[in-house]
C-alpha atoms as a PDB file:
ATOM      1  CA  UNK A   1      47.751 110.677 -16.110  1.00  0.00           C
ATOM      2  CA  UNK A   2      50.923 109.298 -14.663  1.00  0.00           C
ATOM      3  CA  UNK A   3      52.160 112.611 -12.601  1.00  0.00           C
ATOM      4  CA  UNK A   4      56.253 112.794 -13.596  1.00  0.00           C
ATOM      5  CA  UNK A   5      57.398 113.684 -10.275  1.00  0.00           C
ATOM      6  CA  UNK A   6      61.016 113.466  -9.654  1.00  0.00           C
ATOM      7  CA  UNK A   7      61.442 113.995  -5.599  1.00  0.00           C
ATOM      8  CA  UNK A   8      62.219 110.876  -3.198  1.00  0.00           C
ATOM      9  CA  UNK A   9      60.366 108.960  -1.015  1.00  0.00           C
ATOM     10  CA  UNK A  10      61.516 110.935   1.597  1.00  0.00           C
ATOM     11  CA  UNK A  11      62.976 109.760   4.801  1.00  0.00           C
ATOM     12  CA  UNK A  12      60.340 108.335   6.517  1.00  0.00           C
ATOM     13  CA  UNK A  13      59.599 106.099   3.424  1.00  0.00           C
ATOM     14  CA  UNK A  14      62.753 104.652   3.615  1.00  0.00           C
ATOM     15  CA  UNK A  15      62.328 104.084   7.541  1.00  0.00           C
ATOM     16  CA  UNK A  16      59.610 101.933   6.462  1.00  0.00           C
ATOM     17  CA  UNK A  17      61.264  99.944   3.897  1.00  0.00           C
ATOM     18  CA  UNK A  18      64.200  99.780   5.766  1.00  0.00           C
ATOM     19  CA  UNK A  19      62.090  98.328   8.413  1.00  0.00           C
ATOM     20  CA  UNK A  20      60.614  95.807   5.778  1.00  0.00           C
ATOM     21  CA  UNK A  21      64.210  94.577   4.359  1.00  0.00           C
ATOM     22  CA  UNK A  22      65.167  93.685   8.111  1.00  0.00           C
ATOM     23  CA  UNK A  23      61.907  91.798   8.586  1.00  0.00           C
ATOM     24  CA  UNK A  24      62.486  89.902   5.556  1.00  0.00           C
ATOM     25  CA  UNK A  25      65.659  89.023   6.639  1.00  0.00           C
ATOM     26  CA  UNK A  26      64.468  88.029  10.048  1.00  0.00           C
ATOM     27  CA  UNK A  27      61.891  85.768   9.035  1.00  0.00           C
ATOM     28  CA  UNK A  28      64.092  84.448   5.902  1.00  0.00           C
ATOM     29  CA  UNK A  29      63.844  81.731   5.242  1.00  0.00           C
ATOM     30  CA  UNK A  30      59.837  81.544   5.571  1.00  0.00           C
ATOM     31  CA  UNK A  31      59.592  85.489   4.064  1.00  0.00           C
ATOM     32  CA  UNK A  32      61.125  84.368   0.396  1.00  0.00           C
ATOM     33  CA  UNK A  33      57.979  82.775  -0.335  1.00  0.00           C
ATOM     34  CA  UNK A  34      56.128  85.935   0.045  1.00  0.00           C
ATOM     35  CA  UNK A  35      58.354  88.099  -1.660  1.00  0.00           C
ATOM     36  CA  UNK A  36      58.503  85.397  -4.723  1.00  0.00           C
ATOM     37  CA  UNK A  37      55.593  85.904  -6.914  1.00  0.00           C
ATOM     38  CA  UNK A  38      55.572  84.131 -10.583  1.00  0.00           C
ATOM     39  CA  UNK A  39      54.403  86.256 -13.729  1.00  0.00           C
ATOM     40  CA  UNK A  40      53.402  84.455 -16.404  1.00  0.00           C
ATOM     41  CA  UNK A  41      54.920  85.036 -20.233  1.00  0.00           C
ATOM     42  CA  UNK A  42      51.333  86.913 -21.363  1.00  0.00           C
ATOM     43  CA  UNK A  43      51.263  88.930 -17.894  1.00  0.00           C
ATOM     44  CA  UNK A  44      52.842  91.953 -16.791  1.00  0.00           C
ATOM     45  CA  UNK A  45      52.991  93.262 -12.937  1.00  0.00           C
ATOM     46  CA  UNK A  46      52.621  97.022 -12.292  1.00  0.00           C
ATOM     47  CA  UNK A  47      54.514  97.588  -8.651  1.00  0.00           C
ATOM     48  CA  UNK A  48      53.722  99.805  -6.115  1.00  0.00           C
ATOM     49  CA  UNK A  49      55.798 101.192  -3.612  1.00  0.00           C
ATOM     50  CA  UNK A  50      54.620 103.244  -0.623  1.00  0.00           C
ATOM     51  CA  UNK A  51      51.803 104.282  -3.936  1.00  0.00           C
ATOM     52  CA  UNK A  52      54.219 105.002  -6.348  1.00  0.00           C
ATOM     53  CA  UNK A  53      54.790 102.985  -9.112  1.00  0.00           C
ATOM     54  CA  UNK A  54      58.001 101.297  -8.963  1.00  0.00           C
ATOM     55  CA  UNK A  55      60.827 102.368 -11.762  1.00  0.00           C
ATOM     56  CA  UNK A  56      57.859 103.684 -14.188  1.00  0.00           C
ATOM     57  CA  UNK A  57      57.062 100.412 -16.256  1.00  0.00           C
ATOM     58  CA  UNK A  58      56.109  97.016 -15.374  1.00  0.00           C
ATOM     59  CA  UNK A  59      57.857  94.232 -14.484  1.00  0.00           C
ATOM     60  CA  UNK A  60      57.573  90.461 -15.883  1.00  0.00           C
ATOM     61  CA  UNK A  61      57.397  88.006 -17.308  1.00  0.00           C
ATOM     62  CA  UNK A  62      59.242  85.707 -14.473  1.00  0.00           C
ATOM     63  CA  UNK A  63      60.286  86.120 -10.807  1.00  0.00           C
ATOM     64  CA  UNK A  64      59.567  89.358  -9.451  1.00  0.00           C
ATOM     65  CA  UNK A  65      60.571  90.132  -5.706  1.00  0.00           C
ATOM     66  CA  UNK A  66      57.913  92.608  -3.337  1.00  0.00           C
ATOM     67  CA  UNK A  67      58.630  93.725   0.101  1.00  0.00           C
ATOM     68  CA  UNK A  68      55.320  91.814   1.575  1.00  0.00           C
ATOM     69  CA  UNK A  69      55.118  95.726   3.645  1.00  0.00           C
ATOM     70  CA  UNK A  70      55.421  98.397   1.280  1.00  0.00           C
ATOM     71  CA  UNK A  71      54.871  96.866  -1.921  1.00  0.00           C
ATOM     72  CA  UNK A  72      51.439  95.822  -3.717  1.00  0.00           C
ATOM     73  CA  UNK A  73      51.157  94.614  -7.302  1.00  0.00           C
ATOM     74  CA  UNK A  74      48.467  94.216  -9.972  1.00  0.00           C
ATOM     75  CA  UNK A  75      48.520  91.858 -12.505  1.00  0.00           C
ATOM     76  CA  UNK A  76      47.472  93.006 -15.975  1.00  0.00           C
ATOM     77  CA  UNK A  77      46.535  90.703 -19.020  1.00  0.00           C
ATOM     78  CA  UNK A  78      48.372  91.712 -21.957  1.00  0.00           C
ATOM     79  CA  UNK A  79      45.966  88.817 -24.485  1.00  0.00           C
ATOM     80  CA  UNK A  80      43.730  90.036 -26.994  1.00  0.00           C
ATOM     81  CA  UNK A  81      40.059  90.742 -25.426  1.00  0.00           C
ATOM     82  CA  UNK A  82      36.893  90.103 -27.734  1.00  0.00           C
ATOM     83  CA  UNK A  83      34.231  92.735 -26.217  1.00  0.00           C
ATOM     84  CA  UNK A  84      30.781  91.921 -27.689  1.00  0.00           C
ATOM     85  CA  UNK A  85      28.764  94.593 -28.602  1.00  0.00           C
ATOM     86  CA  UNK A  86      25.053  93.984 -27.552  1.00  0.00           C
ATOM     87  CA  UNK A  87      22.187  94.864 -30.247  1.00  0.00           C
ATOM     88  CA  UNK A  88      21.986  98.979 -30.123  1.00  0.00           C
ATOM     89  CA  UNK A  89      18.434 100.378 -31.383  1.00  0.00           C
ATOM     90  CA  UNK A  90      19.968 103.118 -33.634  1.00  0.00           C
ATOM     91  CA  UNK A  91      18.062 105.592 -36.142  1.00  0.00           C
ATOM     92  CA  UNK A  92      19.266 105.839 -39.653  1.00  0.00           C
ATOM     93  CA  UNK A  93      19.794 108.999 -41.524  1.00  0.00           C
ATOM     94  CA  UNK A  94      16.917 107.936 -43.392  1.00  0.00           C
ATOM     95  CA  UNK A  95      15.117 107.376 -40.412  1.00  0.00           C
ATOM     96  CA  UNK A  96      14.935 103.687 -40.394  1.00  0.00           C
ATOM     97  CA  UNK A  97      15.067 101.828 -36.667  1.00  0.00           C
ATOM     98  CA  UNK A  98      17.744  99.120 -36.951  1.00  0.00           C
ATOM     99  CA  UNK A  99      19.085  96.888 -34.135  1.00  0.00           C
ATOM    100  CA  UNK A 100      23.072  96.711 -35.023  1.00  0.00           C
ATOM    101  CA  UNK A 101      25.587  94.460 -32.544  1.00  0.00           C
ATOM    102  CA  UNK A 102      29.220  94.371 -33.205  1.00  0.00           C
ATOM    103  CA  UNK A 103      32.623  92.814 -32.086  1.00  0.00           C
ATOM    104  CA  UNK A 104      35.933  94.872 -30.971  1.00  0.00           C
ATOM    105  CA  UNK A 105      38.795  92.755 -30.600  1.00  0.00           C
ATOM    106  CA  UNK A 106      41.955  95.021 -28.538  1.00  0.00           C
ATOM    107  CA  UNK A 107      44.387  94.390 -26.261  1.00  0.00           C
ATOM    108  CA  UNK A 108      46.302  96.370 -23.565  1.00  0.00           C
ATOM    109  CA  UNK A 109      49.995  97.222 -24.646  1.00  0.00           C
ATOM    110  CA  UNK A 110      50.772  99.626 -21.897  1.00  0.00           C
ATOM    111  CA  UNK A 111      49.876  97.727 -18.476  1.00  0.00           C
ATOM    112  CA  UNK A 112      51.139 100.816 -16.236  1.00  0.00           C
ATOM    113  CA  UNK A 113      48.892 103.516 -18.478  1.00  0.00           C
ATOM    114  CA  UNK A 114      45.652 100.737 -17.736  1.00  0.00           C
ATOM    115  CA  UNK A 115      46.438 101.013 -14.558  1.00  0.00           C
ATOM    116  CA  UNK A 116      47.407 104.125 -13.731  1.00  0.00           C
ATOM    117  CA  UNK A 117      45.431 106.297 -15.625  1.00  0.00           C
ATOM    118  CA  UNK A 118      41.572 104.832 -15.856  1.00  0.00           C
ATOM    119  CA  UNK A 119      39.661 103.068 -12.896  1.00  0.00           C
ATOM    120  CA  UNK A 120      38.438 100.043 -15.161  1.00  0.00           C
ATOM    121  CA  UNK A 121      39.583  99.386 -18.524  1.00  0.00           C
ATOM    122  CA  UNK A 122      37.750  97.242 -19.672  1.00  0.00           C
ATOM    123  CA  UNK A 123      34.310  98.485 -18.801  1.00  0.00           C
ATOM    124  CA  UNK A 124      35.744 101.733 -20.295  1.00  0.00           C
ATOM    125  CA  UNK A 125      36.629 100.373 -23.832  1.00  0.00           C
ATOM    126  CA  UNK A 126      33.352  98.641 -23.513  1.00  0.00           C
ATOM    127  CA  UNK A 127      30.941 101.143 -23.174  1.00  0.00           C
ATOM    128  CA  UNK A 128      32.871 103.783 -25.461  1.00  0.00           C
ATOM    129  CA  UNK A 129      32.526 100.922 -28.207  1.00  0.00           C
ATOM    130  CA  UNK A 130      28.751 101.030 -27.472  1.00  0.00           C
ATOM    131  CA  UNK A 131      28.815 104.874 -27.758  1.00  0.00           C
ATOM    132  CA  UNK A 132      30.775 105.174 -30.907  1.00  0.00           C
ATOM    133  CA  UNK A 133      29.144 102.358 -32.851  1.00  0.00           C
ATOM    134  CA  UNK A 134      25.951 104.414 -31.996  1.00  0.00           C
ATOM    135  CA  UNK A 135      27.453 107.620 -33.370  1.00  0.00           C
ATOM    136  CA  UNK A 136      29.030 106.786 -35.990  1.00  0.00           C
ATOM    137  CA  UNK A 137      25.974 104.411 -37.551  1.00  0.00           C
ATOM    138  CA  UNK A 138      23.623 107.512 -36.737  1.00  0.00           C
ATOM    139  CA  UNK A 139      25.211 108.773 -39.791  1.00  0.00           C
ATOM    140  CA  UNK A 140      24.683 106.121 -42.778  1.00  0.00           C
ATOM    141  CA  UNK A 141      21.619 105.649 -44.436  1.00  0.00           C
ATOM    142  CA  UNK A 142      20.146 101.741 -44.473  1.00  0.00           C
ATOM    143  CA  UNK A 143      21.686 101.450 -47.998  1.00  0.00           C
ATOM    144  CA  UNK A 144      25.227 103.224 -46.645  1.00  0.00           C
ATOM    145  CA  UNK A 145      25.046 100.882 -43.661  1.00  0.00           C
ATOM    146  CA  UNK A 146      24.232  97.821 -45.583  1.00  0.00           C
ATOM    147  CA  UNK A 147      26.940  97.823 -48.048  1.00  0.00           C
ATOM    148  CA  UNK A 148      29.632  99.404 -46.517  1.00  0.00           C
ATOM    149  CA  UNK A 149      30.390  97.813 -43.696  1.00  0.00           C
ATOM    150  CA  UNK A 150      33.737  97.308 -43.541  1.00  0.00           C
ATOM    151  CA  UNK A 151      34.215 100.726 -44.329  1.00  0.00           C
ATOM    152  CA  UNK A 152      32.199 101.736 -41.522  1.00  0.00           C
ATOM    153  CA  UNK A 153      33.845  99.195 -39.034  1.00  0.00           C
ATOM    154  CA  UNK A 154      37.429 100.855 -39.995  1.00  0.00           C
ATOM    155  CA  UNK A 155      35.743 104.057 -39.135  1.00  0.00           C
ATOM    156  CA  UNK A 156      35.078 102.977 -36.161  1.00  0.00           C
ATOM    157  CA  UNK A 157      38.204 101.103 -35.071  1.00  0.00           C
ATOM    158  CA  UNK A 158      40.167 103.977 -36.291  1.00  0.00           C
ATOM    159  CA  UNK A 159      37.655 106.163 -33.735  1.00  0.00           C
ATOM    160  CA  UNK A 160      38.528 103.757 -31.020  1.00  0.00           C
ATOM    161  CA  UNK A 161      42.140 103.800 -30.951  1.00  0.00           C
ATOM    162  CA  UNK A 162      42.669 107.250 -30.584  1.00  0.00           C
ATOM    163  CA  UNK A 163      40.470 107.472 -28.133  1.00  0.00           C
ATOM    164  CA  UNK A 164      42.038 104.561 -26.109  1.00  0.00           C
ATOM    165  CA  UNK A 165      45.272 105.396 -26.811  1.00  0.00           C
ATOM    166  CA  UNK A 166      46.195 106.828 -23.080  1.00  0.00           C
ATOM    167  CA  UNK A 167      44.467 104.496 -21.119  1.00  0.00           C
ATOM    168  CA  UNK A 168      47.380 101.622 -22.702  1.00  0.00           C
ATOM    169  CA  UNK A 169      44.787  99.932 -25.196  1.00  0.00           C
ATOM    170  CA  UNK A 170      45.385  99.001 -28.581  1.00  0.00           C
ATOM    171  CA  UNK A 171      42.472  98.625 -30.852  1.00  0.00           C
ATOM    172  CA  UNK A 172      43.049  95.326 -33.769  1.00  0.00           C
ATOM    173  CA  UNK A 173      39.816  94.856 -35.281  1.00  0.00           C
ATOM    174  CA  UNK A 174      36.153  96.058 -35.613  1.00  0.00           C
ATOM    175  CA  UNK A 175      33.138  93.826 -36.730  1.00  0.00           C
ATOM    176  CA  UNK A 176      29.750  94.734 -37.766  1.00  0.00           C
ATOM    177  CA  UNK A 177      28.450  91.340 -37.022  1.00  0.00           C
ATOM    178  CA  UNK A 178      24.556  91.933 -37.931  1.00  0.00           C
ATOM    179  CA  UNK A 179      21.768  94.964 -38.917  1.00  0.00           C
ATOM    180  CA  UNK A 180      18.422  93.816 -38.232  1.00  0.00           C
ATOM    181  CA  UNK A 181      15.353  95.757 -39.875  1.00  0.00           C
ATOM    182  CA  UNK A 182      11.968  95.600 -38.978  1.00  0.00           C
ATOM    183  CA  UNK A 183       9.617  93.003 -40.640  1.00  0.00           C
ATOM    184  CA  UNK A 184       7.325  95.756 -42.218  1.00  0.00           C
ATOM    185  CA  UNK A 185      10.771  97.338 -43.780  1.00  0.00           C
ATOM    186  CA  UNK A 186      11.775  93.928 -45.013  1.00  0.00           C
ATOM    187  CA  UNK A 187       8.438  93.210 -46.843  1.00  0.00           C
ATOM    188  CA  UNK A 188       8.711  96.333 -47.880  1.00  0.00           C
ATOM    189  CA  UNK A 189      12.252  96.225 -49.343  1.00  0.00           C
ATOM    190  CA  UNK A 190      11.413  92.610 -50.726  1.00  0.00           C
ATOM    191  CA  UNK A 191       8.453  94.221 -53.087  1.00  0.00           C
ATOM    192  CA  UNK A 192      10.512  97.076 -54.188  1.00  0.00           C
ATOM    193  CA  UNK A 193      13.348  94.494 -55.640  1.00  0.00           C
ATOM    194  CA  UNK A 194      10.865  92.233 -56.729  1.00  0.00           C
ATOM    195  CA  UNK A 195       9.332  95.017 -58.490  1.00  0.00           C
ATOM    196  CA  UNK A 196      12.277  96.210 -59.772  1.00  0.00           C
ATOM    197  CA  UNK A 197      13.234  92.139 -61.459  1.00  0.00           C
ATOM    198  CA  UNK A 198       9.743  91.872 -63.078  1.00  0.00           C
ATOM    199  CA  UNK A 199      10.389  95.503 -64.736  1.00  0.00           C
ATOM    200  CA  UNK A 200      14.321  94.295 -65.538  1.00  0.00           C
ATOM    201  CA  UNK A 201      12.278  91.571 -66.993  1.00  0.00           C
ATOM    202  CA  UNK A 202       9.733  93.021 -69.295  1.00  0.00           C
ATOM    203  CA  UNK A 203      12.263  95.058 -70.243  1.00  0.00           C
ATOM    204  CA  UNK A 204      14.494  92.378 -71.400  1.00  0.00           C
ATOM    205  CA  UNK A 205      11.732  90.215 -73.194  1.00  0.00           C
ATOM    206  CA  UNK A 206      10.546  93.334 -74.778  1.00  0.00           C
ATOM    207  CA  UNK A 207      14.155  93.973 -76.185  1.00  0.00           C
ATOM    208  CA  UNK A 208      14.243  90.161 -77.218  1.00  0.00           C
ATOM    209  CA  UNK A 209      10.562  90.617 -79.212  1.00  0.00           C
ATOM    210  CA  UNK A 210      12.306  93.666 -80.933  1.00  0.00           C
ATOM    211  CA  UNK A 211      15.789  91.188 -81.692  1.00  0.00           C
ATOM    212  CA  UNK A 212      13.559  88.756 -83.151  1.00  0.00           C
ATOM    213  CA  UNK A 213      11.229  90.225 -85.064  1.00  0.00           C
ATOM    214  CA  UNK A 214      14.270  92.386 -86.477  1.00  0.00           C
ATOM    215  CA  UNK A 215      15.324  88.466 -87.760  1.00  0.00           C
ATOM    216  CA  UNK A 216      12.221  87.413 -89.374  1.00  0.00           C
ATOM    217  CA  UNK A 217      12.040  90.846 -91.424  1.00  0.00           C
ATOM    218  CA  UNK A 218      15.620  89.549 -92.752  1.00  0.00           C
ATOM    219  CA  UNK A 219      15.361  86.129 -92.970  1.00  0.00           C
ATOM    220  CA  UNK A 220      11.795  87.438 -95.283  1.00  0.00           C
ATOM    221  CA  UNK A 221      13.812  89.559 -97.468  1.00  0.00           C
ATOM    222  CA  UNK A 222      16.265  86.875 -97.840  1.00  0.00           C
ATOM    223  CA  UNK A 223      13.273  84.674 -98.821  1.00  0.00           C
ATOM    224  CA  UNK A 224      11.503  86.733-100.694  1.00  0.00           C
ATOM    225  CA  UNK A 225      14.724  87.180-103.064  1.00  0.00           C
ATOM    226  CA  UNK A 226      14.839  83.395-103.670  1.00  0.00           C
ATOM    227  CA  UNK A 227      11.258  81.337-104.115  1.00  0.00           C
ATOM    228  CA  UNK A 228      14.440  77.844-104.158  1.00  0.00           C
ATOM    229  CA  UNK A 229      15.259  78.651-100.713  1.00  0.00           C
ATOM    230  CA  UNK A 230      11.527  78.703 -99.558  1.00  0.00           C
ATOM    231  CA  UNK A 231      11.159  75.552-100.855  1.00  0.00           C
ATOM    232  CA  UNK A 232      14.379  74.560 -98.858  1.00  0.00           C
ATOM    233  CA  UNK A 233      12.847  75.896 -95.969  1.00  0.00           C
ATOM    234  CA  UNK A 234       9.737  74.060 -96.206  1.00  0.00           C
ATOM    235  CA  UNK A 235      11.156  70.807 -96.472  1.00  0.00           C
ATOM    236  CA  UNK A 236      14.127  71.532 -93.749  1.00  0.00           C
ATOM    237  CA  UNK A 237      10.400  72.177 -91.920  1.00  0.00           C
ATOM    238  CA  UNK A 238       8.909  68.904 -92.768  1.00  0.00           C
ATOM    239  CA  UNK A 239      12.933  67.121 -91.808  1.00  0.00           C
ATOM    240  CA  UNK A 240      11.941  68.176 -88.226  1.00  0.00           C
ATOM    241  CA  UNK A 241       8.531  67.533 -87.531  1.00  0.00           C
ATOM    242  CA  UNK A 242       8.995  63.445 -88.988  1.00  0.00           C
ATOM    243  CA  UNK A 243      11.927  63.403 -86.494  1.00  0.00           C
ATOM    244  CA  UNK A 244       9.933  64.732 -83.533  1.00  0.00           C
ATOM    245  CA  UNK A 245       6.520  62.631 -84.330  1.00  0.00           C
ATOM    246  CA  UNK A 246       7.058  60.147 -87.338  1.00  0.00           C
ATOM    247  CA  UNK A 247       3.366  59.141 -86.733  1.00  0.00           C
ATOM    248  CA  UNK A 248       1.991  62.399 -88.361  1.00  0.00           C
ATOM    249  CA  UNK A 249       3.598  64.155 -91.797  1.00  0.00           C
ATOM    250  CA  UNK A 250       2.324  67.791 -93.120  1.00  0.00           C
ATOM    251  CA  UNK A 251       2.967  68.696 -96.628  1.00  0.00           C
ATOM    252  CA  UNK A 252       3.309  72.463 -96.364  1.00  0.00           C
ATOM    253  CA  UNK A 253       1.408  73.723 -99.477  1.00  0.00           C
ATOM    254  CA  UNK A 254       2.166  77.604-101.503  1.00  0.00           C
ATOM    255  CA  UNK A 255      -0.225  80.105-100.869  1.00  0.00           C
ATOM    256  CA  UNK A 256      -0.443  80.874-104.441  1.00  0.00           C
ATOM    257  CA  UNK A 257      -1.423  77.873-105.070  1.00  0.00           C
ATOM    258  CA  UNK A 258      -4.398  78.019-103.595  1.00  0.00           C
ATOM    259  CA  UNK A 259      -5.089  81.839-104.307  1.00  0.00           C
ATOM    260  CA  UNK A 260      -5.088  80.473-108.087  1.00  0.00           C
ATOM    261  CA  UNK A 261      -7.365  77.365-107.025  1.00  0.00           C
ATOM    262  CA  UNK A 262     -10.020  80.195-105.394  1.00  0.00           C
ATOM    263  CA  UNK A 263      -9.630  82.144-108.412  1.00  0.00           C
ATOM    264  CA  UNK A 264     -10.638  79.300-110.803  1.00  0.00           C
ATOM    265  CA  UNK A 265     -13.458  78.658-108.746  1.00  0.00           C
ATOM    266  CA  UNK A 266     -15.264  81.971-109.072  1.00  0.00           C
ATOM    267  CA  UNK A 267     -14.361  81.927-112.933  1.00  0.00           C
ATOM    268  CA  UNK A 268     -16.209  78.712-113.238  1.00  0.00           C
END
């Protein structure tokens, strides 16, 4: 961390940029254009003086004047970064072997803390991205992992910032982009739901034998209560099968007619 010191440069630091201002002034005009340096609007410019880091905060956007002697700069980005997480072979709580990969979108809002307080920041925020999308995905099962992902990726954005919080990053988004299964778990998971439709569907045409036949015990009472409205029946029947095929007409005829024919039959 940035040490809070509060003594001076001390005298023979400012020998040295004493010694600097009258060389700029010396060589001025020709010195200007190495003391000039141009920051641009998404850029900030952490200063360092003799290795100290001039006034505490960076400077920009704009003009900024260096002593070419005692001062160095470094130019920080402050633009949203999209860090692509590569595949990560990770082990399920049910122990099923899944290949996730991921996208963190952050950006740096403290340039002097990225500089002054981690060697790389963005290999940093990388590779603790890779770590914690490992972790954190260790502990979902496939179903967990399947369905809640945005869940999960808040989880692990939430994870992120606090972690990334002193080195000057900001963390705006997490993606789960895609889970890949092995083929021998997707076959498997592809006969377990197609099991599970054809049972949803005997189910449901068992339920609509049980509707129906439930029906045609009323509509028999109903019949049974009025011989007319058999008759109706019949010739509502015979309405429909002329429309469909004119070519061929069936006369539906009473059972009891016939069970009186047979009778007559043995008699004689």
């Amino acid at each position: 961390l940035i040490a809070d010191r509060r003594e001076g440069i001390g005298v023979c630091g400012w020998i040295l940029i004493s010694l600097s201002f009258l060389l700029v002034l010396i060589t001025f005009p020709i010195s200007i254009w190495a003391c000039i340096k141009v920051i641009r609007e998404y850029e900030r410019a952490v200063v360092f003086r003799l290795g100290r880091i001039l006034s505490k905060k960076a400077k920009g956007p704009g003009l900024i004047l260096i002593l070419p002697c005692t001062d160095t700069f470094i130019k920080v980005d402050l633009r949203t970064v999209t860090c692509n997480i590569p595949p990560q072979e990770i082990l399920t709580k049910d122990a099923v072997t899944t290949q996730v990969d991921g996208v963190v979108y952050y950006r740096i809002h403290s340039a002097v803390s990225a500089v002054a307080n981690i060697t790389d920041v963005h290999s940093a925020t990388f590779l603790l991205a890779q770590t914690t999308l490992r972790n954190i995905l260790g502990t979902q099962s496939l179903a967990q992992l399947l369905a809640g992902r945005e869940e999960i990726a808040h989880s692990i954005q939430a994870i992120l910032d606090s972690a990334t919080e002193q080195w000057g990053i900001k963390v705006a988004r997490v993606e789960i982009k895609d889970v890949r299964i092995p083929v021998a778990m997707q076959r498997a998971m592809a006969a377990k739901a197609e099991a599970a439709r054809e049972a949803r569907a005997k189910i449901v045409a068992a339920e609509g034998e049980m509707n129906a036949s439930k029906a045609l015990k009323q509509a028999s009472m109903v019949l049974a209560e009025s011989p007319a409205g058999l008759q109706l029946r019949y010739l509502q029947t015979l309405t429909t099968l002329a429309a469909e095929n004119n070519s061929t007409i069936v006369f539906p005829l009473p059972i009891n007619m016939l069970e009186s024919f047979g009778q007559k039959n043995r008699g004689g």
